[in-house]
C-alpha atoms as a PDB file:
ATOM      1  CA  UNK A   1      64.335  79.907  79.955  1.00  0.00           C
ATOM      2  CA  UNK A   2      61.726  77.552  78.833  1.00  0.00           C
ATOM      3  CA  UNK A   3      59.359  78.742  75.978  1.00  0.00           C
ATOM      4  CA  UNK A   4      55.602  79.649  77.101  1.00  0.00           C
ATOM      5  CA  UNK A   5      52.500  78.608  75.209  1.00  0.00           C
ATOM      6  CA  UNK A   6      48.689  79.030  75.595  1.00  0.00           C
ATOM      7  CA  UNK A   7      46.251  76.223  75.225  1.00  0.00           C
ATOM      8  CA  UNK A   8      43.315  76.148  72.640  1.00  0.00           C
ATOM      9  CA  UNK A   9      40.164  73.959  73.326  1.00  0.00           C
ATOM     10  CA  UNK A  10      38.995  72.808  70.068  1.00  0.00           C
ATOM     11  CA  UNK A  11      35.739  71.620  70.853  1.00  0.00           C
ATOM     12  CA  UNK A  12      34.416  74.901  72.451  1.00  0.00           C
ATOM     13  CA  UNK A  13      36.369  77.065  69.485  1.00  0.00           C
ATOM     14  CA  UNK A  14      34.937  75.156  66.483  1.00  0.00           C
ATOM     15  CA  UNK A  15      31.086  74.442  67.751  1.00  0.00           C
ATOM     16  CA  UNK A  16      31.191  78.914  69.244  1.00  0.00           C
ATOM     17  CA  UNK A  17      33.362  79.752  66.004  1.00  0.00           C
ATOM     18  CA  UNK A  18      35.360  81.740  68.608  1.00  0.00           C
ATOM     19  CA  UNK A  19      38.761  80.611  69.322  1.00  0.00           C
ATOM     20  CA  UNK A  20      38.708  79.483  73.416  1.00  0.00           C
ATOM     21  CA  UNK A  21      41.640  79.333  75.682  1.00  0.00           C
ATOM     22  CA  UNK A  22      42.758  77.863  78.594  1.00  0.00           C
ATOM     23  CA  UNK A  23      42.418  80.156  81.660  1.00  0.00           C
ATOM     24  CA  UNK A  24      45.266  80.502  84.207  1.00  0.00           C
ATOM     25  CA  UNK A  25      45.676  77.217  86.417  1.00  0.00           C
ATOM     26  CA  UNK A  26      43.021  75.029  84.246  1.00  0.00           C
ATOM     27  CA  UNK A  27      40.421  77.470  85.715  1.00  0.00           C
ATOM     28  CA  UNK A  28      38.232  77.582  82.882  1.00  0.00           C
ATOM     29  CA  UNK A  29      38.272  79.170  79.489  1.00  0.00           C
ATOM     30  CA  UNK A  30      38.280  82.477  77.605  1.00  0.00           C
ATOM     31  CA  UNK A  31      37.939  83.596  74.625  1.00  0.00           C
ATOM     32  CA  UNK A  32      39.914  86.937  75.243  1.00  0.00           C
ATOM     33  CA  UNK A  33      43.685  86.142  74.132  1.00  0.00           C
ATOM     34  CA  UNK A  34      44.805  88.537  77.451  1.00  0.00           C
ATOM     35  CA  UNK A  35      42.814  86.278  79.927  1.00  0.00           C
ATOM     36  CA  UNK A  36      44.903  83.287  78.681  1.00  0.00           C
ATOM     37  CA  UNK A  37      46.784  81.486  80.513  1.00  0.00           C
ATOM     38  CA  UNK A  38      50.539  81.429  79.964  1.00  0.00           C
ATOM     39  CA  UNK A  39      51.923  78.179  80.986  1.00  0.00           C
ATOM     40  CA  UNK A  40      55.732  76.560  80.549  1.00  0.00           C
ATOM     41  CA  UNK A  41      55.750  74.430  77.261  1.00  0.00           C
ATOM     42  CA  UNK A  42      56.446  71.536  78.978  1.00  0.00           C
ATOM     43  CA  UNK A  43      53.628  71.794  81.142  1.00  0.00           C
ATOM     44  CA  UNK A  44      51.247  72.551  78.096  1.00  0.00           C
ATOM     45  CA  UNK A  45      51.977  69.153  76.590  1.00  0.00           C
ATOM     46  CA  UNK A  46      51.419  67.651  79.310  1.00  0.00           C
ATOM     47  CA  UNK A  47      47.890  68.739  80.178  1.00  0.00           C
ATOM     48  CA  UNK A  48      47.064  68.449  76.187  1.00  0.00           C
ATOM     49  CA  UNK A  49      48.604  64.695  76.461  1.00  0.00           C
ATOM     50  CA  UNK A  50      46.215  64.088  79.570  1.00  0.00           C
ATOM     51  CA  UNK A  51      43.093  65.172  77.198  1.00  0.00           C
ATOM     52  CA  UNK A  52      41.558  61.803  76.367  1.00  0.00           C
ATOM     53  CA  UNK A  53      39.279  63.682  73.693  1.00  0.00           C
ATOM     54  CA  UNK A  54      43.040  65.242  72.662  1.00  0.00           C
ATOM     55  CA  UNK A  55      40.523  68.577  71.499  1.00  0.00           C
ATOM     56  CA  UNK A  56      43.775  70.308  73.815  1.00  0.00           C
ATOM     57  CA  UNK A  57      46.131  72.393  71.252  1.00  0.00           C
ATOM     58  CA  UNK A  58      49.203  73.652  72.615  1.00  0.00           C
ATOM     59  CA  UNK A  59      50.334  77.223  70.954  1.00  0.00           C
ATOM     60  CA  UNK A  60      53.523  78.447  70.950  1.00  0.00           C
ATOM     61  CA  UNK A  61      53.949  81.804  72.862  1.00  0.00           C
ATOM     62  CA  UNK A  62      56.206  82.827  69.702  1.00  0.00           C
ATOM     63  CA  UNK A  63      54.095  81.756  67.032  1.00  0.00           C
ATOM     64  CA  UNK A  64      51.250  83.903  68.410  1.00  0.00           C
ATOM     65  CA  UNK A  65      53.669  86.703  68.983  1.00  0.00           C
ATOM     66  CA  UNK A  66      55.047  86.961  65.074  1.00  0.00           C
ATOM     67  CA  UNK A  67      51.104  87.074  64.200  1.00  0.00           C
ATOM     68  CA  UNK A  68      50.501  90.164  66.651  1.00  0.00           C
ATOM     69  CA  UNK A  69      53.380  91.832  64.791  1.00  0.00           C
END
């Protein structure tokens, strides 16, 4: 099973001071970690390669798991 990850916008977290994620299906962001969107890992670094400002951060579904623990 491939490993999951959310995306982090870095532009919008560091000027808000808020960290902002990726909605479901590039729909827009959130700031709310449960309105994330979950996508494959694969997929993540692909649409935080196609970020020409590369402000995209791709996060681990894991890593953010062991810091909810």
């Amino acid at each position: 099973m491939s490993e999951k990850c959310v995306l982090v916008d870095l532009e919008r977290s560091v000027k808000s001071g808020y960290i902002t994620y990726w909605k479901p299906n590039k729909m827009g962001y959130t700031r709310n970690l449960n309105e994330a969107g979950i996508y494959d890992n694969e997929q993540g670094k692909k649409i935080a390669a196609e970020d020409f400002d590369n402000r995209t951060v791709v996060i681990n579904q894991s890593v953010i798991d062991n810091i909810l623990i």
